[in-house]
N, C-alpha and C. Protein backbone atom coordinates (compact mmCIF):
# COMPACT_ATOMS: atom_id res chain seq x y z
N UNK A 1 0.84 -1.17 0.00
CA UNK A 1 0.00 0.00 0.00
C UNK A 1 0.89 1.24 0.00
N UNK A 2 0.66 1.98 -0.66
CA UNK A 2 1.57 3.64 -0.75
C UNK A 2 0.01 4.91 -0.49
N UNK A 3 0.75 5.29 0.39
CA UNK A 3 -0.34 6.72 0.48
C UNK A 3 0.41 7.78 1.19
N UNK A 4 0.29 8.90 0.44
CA UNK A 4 0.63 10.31 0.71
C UNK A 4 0.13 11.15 1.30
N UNK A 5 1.08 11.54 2.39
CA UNK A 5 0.51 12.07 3.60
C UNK A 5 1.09 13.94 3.79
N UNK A 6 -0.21 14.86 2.90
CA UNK A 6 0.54 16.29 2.73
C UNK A 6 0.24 17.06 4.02
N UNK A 7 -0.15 16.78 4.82
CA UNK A 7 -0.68 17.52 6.42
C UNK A 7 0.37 17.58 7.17
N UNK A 8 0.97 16.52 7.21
CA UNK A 8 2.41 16.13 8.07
C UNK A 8 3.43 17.43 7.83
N UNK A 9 4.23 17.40 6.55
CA UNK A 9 4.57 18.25 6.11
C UNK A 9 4.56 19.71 5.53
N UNK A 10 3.37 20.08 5.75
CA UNK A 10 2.58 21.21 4.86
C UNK A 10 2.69 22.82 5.11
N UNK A 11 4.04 22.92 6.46
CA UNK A 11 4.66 24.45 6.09
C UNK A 11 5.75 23.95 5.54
N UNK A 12 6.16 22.84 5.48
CA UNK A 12 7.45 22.73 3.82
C UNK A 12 7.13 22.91 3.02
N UNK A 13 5.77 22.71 2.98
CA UNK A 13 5.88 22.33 1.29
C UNK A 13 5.83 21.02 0.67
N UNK A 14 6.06 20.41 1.57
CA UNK A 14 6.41 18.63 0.96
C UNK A 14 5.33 17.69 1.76
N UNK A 15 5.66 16.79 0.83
CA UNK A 15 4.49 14.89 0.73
C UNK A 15 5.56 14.06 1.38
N UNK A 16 4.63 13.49 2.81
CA UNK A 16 5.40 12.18 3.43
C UNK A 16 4.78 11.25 2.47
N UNK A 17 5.92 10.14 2.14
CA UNK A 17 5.48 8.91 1.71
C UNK A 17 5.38 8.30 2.19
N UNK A 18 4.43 6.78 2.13
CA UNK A 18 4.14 5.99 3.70
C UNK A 18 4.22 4.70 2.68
N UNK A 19 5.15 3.70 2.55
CA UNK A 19 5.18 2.15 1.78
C UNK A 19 4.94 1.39 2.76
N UNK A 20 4.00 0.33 2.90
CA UNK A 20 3.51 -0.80 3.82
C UNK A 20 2.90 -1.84 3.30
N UNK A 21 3.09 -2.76 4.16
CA UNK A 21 2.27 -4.39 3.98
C UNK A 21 2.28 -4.71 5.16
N UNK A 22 0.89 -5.70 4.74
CA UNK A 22 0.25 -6.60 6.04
C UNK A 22 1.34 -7.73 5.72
N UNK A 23 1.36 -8.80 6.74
CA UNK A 23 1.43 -9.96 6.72
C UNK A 23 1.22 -10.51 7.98
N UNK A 24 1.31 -11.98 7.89
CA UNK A 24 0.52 -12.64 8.52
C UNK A 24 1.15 -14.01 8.46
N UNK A 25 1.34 -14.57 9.87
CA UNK A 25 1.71 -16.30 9.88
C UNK A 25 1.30 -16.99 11.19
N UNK A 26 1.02 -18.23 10.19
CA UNK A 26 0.20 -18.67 11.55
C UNK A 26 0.64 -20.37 11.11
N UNK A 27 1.53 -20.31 12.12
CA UNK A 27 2.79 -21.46 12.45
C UNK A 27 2.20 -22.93 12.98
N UNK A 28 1.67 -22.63 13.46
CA UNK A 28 0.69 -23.79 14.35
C UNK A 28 -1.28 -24.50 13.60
N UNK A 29 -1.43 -23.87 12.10
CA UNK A 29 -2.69 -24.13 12.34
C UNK A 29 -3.04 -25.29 11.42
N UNK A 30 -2.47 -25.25 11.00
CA UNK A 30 -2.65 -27.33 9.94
C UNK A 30 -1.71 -28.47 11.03
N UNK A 31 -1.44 -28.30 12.60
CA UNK A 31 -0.13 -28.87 12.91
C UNK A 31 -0.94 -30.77 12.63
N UNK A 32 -2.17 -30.81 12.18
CA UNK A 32 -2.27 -32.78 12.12
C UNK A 32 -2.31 -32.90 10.70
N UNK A 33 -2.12 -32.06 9.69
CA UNK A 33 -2.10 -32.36 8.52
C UNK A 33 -1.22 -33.16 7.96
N UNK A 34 -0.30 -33.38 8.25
CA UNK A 34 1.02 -34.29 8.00
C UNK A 34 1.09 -35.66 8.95
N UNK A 35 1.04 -36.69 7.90
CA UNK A 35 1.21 -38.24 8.78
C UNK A 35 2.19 -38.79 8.02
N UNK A 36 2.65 -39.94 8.69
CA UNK A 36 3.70 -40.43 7.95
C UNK A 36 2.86 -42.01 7.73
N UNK A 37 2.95 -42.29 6.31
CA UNK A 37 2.43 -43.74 5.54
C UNK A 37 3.29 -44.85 5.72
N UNK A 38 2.85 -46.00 6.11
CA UNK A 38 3.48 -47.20 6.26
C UNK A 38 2.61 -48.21 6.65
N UNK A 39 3.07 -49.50 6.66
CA UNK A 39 2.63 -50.41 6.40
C UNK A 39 2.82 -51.43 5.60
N UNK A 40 2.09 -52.66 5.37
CA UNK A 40 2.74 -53.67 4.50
C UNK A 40 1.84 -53.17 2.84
N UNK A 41 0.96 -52.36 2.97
CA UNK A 41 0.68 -51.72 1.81
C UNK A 41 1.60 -51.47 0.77
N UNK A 42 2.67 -50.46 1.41
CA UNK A 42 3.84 -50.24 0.53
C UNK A 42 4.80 -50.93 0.37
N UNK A 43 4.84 -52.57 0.23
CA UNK A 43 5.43 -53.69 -0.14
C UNK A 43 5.68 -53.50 -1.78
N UNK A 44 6.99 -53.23 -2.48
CA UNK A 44 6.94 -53.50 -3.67
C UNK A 44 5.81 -54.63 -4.05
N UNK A 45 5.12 -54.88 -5.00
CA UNK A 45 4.63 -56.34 -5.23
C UNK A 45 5.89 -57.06 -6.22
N UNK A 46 5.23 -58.55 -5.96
CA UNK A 46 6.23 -59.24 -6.52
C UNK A 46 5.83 -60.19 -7.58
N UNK A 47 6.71 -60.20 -8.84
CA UNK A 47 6.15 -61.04 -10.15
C UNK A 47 5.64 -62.15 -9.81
N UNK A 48 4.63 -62.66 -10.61
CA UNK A 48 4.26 -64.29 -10.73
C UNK A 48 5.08 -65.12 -11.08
């Protein structure tokens, strides 16, 4: 986001510039989404 701020400055004469972003993380919120597969399922099979 960019927005110009002329009040701040305005017996200069001059525009504050203001550059920003949100962000956001959230470390903990899928934490059961991941399992680990095993079993005799994943046995290569074997020729006849």
């Amino acid at each position: 986001m960019v927005r110009a701020l002329p009040q701040t400055l305005g017996n200069q004469l001059s525009i504050l510039l203001q550059v920003y972003r949100y962000v956001a993380f959230f470390g903990n919120r899928y934490a059961d989404a991941t399992a680990v597969v095993g079993g005799t399922c994943l046995v290569q099979p074997t020729s006849w």
